[in-house]
Protein backbone atom coordinates (compact mmCIF):
# COMPACT_ATOMS: atom_id res chain seq x y z
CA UNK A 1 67.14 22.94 81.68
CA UNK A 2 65.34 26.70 81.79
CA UNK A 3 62.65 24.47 84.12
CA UNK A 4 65.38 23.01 86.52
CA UNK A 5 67.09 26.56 87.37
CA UNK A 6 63.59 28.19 87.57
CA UNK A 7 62.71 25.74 90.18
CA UNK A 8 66.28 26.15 91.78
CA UNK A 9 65.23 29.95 92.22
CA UNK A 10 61.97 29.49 93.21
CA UNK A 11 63.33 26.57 96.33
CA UNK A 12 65.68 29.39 96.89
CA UNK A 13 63.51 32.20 97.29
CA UNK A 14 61.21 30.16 99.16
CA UNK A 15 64.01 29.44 101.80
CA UNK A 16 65.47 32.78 102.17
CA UNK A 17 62.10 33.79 103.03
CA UNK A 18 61.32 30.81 105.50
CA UNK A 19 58.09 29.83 104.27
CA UNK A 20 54.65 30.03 106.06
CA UNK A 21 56.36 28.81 109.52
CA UNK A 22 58.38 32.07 109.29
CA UNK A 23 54.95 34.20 108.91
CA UNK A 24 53.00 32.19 111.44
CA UNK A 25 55.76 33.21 114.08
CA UNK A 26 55.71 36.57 113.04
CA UNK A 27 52.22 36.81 113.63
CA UNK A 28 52.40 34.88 117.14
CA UNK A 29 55.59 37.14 118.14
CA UNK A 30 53.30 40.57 117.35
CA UNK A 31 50.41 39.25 119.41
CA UNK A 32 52.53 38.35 122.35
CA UNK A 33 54.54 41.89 122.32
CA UNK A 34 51.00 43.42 121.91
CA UNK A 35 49.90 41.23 125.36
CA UNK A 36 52.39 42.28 126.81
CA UNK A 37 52.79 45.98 126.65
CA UNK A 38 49.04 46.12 127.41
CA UNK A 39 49.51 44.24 130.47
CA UNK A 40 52.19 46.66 131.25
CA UNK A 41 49.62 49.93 130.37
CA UNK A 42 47.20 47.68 132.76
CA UNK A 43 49.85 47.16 135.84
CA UNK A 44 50.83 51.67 135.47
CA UNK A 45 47.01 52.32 135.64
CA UNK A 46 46.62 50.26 138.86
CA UNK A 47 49.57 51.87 140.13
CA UNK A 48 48.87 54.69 139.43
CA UNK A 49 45.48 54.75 140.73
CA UNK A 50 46.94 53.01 143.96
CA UNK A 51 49.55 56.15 144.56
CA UNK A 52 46.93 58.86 143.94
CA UNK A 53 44.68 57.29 146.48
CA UNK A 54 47.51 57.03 149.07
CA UNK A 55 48.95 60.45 148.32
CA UNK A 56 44.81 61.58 148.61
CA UNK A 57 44.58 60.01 151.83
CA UNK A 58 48.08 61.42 153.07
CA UNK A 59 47.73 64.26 156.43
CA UNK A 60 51.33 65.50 155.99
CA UNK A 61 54.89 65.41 154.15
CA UNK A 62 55.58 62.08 155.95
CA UNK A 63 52.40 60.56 154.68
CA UNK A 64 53.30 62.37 151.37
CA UNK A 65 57.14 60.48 151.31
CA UNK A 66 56.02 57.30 152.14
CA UNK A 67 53.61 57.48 149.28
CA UNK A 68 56.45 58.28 147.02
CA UNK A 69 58.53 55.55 148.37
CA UNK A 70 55.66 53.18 147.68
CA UNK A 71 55.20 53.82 144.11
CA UNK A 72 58.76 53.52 143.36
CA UNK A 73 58.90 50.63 144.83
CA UNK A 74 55.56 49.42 143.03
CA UNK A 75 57.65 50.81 140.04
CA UNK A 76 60.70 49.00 140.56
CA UNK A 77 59.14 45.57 141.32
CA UNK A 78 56.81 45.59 137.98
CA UNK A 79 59.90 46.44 135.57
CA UNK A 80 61.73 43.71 137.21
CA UNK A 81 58.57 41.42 136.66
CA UNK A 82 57.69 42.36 133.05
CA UNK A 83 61.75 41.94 132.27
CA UNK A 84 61.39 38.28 133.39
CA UNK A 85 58.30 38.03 131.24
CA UNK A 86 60.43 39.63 128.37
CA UNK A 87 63.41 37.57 128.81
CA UNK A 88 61.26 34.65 128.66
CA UNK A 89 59.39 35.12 125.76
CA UNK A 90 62.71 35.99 123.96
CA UNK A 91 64.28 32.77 124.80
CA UNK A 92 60.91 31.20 123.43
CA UNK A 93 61.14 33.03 120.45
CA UNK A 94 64.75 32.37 119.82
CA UNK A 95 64.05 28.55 120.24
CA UNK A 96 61.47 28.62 117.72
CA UNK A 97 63.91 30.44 115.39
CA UNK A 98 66.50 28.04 115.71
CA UNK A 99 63.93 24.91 115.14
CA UNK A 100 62.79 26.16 112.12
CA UNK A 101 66.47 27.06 110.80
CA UNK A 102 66.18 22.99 111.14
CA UNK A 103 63.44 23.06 108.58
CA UNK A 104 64.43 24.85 105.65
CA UNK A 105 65.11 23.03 102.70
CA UNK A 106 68.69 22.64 101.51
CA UNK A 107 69.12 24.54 98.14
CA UNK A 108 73.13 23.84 98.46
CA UNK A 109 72.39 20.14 97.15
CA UNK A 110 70.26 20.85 94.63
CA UNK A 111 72.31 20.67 91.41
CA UNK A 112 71.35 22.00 88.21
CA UNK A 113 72.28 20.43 84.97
């Protein structure tokens, strides 16, 4: 009897904590976030690097504006590039998630005597 709700625990702890599946994804969620945010560092260097070269080059305030315009623009089209990226990787996340919910042993049924 002490056996059978020691083991009833033990499936139950093991489910609330969702098993090695749950850690594997943790892991492969960290090192995507991590790929991503130093792809983002990468794409502000180069932009960066790009508008100091322009506003180098630049004669006069004209020059100077249009360099100004260019790296918000630069600006504007990378955020809504790395949001896509974002978006998508949640929605692969989230379907991962929900397949392993599909996985996890059912304690409910287990009956102890």
């Amino acid at each position: 009897m002490k056996g059978l709700i020691v083991l009833f625990f033990v499936v139950n702890l093991y489910a609330s904590k969702g098993g090695p599946e749950k850690e594997a994804m943790k892991g492969e969620v960290f090192a995507d976030k991590k790929k991503m945010a130093l792809e983002r560092i990468d794409q502000r260097l180069k932009s960066l690097g790009d508008s100091k070269a322009c506003i180098t080059a630049a004669t006069d305030m004209k020059g100077l504006k249009e360099c100004r315009k260019q790296e918000h623009e630069a600006r504007k089209a990378n955020k809504e590039k790395f949001k896509g990226l974002r978006d998508a990787k949640r929605a692969e996340w989230k379907g991962k998630r929900e397949k392993m919910k599909g996985k996890k042993p059912d304690v409910k049924n287990v009956e102890s005597h």
